[in-house]
PDB file of N, CA and C in Angstrom:
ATOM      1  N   UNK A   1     299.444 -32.957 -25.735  1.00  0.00           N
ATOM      2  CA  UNK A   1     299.759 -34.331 -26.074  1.00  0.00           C
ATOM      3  C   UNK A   1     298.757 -35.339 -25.513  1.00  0.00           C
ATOM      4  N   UNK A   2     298.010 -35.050 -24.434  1.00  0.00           N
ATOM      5  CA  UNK A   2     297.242 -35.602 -24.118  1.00  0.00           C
ATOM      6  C   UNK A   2     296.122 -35.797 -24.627  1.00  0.00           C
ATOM      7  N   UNK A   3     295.703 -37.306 -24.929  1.00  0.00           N
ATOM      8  CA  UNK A   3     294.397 -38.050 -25.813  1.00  0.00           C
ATOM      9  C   UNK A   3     293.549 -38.999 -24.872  1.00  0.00           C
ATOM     10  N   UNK A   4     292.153 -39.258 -25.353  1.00  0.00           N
ATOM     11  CA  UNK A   4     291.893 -40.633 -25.010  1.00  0.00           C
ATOM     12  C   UNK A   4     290.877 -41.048 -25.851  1.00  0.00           C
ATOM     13  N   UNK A   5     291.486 -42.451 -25.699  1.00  0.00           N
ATOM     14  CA  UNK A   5     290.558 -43.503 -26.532  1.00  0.00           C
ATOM     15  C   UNK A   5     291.373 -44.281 -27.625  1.00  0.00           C
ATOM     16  N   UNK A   6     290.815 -44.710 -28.879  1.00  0.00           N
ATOM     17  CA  UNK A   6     291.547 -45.878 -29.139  1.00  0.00           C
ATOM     18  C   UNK A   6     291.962 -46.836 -28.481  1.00  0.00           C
ATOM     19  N   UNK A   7     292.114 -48.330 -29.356  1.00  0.00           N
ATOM     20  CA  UNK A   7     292.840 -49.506 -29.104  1.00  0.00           C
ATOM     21  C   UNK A   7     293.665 -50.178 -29.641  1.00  0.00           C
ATOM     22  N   UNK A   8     295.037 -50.525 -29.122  1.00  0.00           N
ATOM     23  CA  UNK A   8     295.626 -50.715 -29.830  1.00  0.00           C
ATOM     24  C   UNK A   8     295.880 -52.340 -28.709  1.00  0.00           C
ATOM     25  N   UNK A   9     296.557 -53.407 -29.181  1.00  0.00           N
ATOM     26  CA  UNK A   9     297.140 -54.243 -28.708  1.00  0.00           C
ATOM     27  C   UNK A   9     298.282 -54.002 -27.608  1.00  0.00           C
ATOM     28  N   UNK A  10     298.117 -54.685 -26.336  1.00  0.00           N
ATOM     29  CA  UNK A  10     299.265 -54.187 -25.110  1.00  0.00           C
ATOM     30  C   UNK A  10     299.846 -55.495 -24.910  1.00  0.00           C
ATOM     31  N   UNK A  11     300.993 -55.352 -24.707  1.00  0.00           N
ATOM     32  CA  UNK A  11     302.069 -56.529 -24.478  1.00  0.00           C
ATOM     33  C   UNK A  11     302.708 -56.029 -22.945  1.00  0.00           C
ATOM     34  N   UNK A  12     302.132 -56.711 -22.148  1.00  0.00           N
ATOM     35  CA  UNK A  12     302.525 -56.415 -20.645  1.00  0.00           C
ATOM     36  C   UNK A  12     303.826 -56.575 -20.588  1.00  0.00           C
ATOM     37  N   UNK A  13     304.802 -57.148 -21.184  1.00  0.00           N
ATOM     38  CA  UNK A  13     306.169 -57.339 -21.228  1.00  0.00           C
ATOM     39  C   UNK A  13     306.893 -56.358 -21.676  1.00  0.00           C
ATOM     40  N   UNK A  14     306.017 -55.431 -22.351  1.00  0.00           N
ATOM     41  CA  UNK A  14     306.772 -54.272 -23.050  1.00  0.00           C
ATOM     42  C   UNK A  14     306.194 -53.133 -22.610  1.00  0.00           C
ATOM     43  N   UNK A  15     306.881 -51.973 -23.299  1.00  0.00           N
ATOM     44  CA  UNK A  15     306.253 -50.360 -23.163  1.00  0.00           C
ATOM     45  C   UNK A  15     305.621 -50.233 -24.501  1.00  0.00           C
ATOM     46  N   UNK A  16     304.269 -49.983 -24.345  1.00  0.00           N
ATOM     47  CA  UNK A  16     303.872 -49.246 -25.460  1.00  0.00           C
ATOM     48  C   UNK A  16     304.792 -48.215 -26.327  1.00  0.00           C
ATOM     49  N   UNK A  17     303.773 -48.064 -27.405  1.00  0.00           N
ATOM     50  CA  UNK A  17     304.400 -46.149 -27.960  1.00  0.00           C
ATOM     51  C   UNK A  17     304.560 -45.913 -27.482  1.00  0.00           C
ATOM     52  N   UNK A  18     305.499 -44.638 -27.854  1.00  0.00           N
ATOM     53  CA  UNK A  18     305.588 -43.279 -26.588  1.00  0.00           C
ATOM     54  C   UNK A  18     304.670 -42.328 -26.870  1.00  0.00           C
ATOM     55  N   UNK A  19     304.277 -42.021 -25.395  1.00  0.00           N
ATOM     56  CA  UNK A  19     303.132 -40.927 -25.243  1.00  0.00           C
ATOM     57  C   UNK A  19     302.140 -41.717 -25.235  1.00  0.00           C
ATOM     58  N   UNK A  20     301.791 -43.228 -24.288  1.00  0.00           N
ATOM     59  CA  UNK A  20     300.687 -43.814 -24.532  1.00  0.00           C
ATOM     60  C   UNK A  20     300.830 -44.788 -23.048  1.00  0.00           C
ATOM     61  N   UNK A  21     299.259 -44.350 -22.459  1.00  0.00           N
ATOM     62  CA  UNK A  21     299.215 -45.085 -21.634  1.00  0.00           C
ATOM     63  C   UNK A  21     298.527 -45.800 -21.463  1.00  0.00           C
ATOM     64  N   UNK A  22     298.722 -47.346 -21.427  1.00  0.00           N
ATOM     65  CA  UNK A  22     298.440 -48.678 -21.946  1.00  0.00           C
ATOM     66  C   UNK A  22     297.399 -48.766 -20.420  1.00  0.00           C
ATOM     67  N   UNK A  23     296.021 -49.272 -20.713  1.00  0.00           N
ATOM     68  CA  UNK A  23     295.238 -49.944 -19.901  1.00  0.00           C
ATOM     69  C   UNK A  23     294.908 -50.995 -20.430  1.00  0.00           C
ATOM     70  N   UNK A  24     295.138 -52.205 -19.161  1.00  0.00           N
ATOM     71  CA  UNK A  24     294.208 -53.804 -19.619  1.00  0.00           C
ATOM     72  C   UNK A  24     293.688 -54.421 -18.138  1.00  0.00           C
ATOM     73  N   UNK A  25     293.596 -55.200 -18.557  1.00  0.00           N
ATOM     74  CA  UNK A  25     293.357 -56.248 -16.686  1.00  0.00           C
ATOM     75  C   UNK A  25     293.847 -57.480 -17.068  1.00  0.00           C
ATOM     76  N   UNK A  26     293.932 -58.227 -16.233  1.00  0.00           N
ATOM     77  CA  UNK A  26     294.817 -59.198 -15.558  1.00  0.00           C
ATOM     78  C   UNK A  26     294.352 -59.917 -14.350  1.00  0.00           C
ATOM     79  N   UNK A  27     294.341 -61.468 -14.351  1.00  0.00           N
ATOM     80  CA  UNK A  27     294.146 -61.804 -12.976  1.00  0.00           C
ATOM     81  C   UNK A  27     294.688 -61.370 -12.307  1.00  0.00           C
ATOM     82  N   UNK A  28     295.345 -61.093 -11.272  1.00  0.00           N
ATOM     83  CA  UNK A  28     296.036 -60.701  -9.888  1.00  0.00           C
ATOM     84  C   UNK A  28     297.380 -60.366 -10.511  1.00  0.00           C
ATOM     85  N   UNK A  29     297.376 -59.005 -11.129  1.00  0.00           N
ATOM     86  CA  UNK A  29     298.753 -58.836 -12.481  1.00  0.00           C
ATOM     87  C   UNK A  29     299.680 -59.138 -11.414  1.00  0.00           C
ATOM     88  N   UNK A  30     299.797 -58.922  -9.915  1.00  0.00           N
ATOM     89  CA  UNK A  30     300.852 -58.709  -8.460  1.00  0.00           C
ATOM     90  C   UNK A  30     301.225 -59.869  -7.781  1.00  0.00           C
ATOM     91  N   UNK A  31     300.613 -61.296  -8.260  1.00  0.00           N
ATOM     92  CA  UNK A  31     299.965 -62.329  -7.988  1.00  0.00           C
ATOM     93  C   UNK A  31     299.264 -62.134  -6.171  1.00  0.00           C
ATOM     94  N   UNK A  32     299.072 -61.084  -6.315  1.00  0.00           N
ATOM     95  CA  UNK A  32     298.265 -60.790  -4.821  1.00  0.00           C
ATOM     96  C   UNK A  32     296.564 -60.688  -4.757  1.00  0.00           C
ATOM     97  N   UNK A  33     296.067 -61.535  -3.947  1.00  0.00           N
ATOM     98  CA  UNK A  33     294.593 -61.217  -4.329  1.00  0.00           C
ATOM     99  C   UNK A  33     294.399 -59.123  -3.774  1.00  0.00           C
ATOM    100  N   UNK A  34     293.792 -59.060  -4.665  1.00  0.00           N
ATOM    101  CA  UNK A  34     293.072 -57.278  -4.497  1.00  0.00           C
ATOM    102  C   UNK A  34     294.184 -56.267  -5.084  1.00  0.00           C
ATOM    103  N   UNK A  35     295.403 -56.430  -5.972  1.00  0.00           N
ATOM    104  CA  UNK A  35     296.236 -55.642  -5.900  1.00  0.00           C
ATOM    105  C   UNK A  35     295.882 -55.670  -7.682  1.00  0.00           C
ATOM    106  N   UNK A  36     296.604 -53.933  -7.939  1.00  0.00           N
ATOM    107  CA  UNK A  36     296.463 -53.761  -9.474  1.00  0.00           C
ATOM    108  C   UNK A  36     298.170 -53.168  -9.377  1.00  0.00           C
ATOM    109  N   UNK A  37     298.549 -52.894 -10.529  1.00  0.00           N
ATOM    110  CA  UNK A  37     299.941 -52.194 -11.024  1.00  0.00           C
ATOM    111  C   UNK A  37     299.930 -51.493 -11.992  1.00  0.00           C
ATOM    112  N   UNK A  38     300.236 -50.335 -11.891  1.00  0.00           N
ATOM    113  CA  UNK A  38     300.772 -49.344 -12.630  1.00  0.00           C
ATOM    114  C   UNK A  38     301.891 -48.536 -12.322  1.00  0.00           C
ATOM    115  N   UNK A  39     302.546 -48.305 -13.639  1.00  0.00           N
ATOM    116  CA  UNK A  39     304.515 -47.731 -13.817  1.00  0.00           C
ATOM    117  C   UNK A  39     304.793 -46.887 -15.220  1.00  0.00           C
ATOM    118  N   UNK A  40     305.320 -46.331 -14.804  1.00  0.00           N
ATOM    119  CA  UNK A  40     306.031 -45.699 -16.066  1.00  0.00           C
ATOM    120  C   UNK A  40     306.816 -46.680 -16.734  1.00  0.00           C
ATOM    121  N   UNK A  41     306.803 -46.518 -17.971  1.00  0.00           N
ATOM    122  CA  UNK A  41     307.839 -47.126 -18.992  1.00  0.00           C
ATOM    123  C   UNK A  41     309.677 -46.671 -18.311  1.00  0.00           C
ATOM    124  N   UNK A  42     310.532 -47.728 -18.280  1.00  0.00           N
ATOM    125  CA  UNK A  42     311.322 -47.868 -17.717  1.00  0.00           C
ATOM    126  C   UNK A  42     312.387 -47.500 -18.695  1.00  0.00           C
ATOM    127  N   UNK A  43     313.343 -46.862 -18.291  1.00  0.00           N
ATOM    128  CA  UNK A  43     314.908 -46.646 -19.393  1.00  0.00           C
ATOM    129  C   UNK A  43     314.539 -45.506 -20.432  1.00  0.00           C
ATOM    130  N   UNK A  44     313.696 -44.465 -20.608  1.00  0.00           N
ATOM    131  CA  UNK A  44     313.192 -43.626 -21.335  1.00  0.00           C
ATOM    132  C   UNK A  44     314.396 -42.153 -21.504  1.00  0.00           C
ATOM    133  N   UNK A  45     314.492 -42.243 -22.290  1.00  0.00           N
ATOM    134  CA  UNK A  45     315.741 -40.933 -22.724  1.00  0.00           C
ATOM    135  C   UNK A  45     315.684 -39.877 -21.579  1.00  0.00           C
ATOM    136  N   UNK A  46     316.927 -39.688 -21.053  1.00  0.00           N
ATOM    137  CA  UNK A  46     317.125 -38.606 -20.736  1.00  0.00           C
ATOM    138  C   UNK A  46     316.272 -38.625 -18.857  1.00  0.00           C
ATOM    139  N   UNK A  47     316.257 -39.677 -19.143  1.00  0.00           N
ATOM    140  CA  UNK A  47     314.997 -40.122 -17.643  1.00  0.00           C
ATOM    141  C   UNK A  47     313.652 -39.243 -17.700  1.00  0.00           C
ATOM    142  N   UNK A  48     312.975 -39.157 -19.104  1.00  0.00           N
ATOM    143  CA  UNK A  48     311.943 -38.108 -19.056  1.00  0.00           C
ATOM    144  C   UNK A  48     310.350 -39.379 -19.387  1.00  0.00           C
ATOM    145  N   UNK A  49     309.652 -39.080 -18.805  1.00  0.00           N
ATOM    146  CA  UNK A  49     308.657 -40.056 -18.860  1.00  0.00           C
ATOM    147  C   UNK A  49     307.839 -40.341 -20.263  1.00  0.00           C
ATOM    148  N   UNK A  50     307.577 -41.339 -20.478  1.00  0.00           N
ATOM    149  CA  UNK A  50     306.995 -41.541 -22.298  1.00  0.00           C
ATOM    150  C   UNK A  50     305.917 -42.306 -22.323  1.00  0.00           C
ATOM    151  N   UNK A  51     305.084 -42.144 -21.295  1.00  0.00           N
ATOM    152  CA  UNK A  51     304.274 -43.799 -21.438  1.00  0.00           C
ATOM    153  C   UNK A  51     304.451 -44.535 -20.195  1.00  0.00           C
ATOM    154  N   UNK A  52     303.441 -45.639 -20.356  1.00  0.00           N
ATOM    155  CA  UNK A  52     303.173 -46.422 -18.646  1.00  0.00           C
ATOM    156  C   UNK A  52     302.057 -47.454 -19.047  1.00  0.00           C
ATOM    157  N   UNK A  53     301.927 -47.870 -18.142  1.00  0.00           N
ATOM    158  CA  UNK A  53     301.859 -49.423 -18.175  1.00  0.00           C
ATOM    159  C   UNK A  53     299.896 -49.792 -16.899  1.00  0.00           C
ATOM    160  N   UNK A  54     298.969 -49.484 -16.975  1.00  0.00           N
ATOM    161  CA  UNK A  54     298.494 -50.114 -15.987  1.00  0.00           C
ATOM    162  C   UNK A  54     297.894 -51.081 -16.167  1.00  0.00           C
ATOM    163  N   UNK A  55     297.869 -52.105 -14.792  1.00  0.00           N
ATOM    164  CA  UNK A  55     297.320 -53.433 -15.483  1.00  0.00           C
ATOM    165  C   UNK A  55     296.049 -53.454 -14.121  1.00  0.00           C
ATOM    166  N   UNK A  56     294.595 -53.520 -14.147  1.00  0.00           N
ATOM    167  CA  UNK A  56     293.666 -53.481 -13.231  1.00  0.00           C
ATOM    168  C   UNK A  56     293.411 -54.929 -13.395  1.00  0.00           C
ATOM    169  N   UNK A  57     293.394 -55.583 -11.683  1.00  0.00           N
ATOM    170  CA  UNK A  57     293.365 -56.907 -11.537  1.00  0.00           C
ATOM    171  C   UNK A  57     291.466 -56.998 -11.550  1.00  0.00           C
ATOM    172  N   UNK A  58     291.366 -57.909 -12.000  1.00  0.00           N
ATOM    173  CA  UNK A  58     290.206 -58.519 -13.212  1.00  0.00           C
ATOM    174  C   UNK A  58     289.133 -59.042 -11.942  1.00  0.00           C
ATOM    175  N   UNK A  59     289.782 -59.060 -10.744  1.00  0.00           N
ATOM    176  CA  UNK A  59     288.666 -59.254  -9.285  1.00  0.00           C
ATOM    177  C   UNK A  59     288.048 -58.320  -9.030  1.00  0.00           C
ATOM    178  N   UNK A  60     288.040 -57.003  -9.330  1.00  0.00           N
ATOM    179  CA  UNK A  60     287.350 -55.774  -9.073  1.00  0.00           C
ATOM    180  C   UNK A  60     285.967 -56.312 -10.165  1.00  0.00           C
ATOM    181  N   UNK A  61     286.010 -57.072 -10.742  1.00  0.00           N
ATOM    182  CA  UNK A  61     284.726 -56.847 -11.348  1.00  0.00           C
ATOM    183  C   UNK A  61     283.992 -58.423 -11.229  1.00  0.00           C
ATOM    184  N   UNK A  62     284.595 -58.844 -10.572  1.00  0.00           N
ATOM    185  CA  UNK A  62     284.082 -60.391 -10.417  1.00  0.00           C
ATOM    186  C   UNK A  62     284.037 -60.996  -9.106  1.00  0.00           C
ATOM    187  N   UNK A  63     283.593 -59.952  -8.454  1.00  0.00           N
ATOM    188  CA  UNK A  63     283.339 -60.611  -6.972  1.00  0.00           C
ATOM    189  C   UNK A  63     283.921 -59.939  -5.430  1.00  0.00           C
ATOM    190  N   UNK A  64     285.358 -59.771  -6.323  1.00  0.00           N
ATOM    191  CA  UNK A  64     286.257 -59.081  -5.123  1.00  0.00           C
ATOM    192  C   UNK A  64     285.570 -58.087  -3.862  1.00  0.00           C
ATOM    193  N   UNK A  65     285.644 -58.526  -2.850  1.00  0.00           N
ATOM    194  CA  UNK A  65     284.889 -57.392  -2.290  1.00  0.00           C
ATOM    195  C   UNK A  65     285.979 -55.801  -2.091  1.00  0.00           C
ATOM    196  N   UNK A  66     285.181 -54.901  -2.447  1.00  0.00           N
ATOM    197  CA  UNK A  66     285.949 -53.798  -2.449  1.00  0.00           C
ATOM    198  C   UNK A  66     284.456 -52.544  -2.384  1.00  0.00           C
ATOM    199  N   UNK A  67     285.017 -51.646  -1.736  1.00  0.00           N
ATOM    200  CA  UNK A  67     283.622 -50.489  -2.246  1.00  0.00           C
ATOM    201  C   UNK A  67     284.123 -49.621  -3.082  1.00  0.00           C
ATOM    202  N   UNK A  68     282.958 -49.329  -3.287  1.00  0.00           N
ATOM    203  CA  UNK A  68     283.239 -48.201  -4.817  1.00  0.00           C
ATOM    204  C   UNK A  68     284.242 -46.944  -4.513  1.00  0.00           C
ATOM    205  N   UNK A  69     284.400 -46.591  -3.167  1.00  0.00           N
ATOM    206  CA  UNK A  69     285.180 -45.581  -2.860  1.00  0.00           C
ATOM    207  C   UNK A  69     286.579 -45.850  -3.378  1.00  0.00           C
ATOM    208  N   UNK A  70     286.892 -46.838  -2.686  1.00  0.00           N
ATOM    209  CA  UNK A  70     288.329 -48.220  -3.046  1.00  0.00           C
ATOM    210  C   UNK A  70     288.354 -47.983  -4.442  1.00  0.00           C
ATOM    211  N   UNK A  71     287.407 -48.551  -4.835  1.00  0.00           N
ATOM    212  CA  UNK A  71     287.306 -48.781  -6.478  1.00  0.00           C
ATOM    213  C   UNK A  71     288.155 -47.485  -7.269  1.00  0.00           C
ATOM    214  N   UNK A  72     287.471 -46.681  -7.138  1.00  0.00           N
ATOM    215  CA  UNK A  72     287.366 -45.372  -7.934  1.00  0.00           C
ATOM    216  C   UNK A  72     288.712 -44.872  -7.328  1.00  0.00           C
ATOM    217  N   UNK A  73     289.001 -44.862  -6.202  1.00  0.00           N
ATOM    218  CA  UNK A  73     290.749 -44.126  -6.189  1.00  0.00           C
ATOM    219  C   UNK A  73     291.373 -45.377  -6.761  1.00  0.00           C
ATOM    220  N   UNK A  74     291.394 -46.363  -6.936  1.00  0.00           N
ATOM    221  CA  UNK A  74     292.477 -47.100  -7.138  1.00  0.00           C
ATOM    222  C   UNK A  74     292.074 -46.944  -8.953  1.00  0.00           C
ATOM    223  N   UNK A  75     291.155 -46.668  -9.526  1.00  0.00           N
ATOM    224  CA  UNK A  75     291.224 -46.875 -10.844  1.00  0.00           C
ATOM    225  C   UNK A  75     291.913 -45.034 -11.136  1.00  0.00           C
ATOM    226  N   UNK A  76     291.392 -44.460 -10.455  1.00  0.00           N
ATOM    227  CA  UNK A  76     292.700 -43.248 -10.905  1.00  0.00           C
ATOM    228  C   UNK A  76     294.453 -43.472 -10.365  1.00  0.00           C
ATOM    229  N   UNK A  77     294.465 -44.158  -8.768  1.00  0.00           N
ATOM    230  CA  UNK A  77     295.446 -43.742  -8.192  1.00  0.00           C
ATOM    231  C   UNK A  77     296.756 -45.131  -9.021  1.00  0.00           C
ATOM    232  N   UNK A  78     296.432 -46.199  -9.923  1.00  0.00           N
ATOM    233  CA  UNK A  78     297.366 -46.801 -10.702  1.00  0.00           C
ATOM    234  C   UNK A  78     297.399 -46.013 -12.359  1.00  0.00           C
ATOM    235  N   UNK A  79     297.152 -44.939 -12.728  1.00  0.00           N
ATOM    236  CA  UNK A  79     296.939 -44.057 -13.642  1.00  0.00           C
ATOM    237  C   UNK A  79     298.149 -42.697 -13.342  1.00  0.00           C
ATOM    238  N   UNK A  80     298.414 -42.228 -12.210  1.00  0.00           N
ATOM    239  CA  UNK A  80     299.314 -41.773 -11.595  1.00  0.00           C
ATOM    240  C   UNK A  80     300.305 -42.250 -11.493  1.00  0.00           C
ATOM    241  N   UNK A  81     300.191 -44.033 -11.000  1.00  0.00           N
ATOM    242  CA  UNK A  81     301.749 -44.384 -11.158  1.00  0.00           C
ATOM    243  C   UNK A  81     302.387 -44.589 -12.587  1.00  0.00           C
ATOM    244  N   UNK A  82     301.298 -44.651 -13.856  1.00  0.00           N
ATOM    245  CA  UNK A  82     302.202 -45.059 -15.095  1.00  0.00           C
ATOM    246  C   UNK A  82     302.572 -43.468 -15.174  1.00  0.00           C
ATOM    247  N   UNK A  83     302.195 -42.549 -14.753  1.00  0.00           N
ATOM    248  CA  UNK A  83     302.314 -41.013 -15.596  1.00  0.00           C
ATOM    249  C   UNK A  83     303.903 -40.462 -14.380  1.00  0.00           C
ATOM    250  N   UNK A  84     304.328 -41.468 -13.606  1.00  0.00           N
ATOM    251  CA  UNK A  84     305.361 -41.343 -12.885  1.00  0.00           C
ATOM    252  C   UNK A  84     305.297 -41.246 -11.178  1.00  0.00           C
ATOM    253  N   UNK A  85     303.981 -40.517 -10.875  1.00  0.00           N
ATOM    254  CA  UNK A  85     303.743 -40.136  -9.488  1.00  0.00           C
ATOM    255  C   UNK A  85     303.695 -41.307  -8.520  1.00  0.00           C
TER     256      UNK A  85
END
């Protein structure tokens, strides 16, 4: 079941399809400076996971100080939280 690529339009208010995990950015999606969010889609049948949500705050590429080490786990480790972990 697993894909990547395509674009489709993400509505941060909602869950995508199912079986689709929505990436965008966002100023400070946490309103916290340096913080990103990612979740599983919430209320999903049977409590089985369908989809997730990450939103990468838009300072990682505009100044924020962070090192690439930072960088790179946090762009996998909010990818984990939409897939449930």
């Amino acid at each position: 079941h697993i894909k990547v690529g395509g674009v489709e339009p993400v509505d941060i208010n909602q869950c995508g399809p199912a079986y689709h995990i929505q990436v965008t950015e966002r100023y400070r999606p946490l309103g916290t400076p340096g913080w990103s969010k990612g979740e599983p889609c919430p209320g999903q049948p049977d409590g089985l996971g369908r989809g997730g949500l990450v939103i990468y705050n838009s300072e990682y590429w505009t100044g924020w100080p962070i090192s690439k080490a930072h960088l790179t786990n946090t762009l996998v480790h909010e990818v984990l939280h939409a897939l449930g972990l």
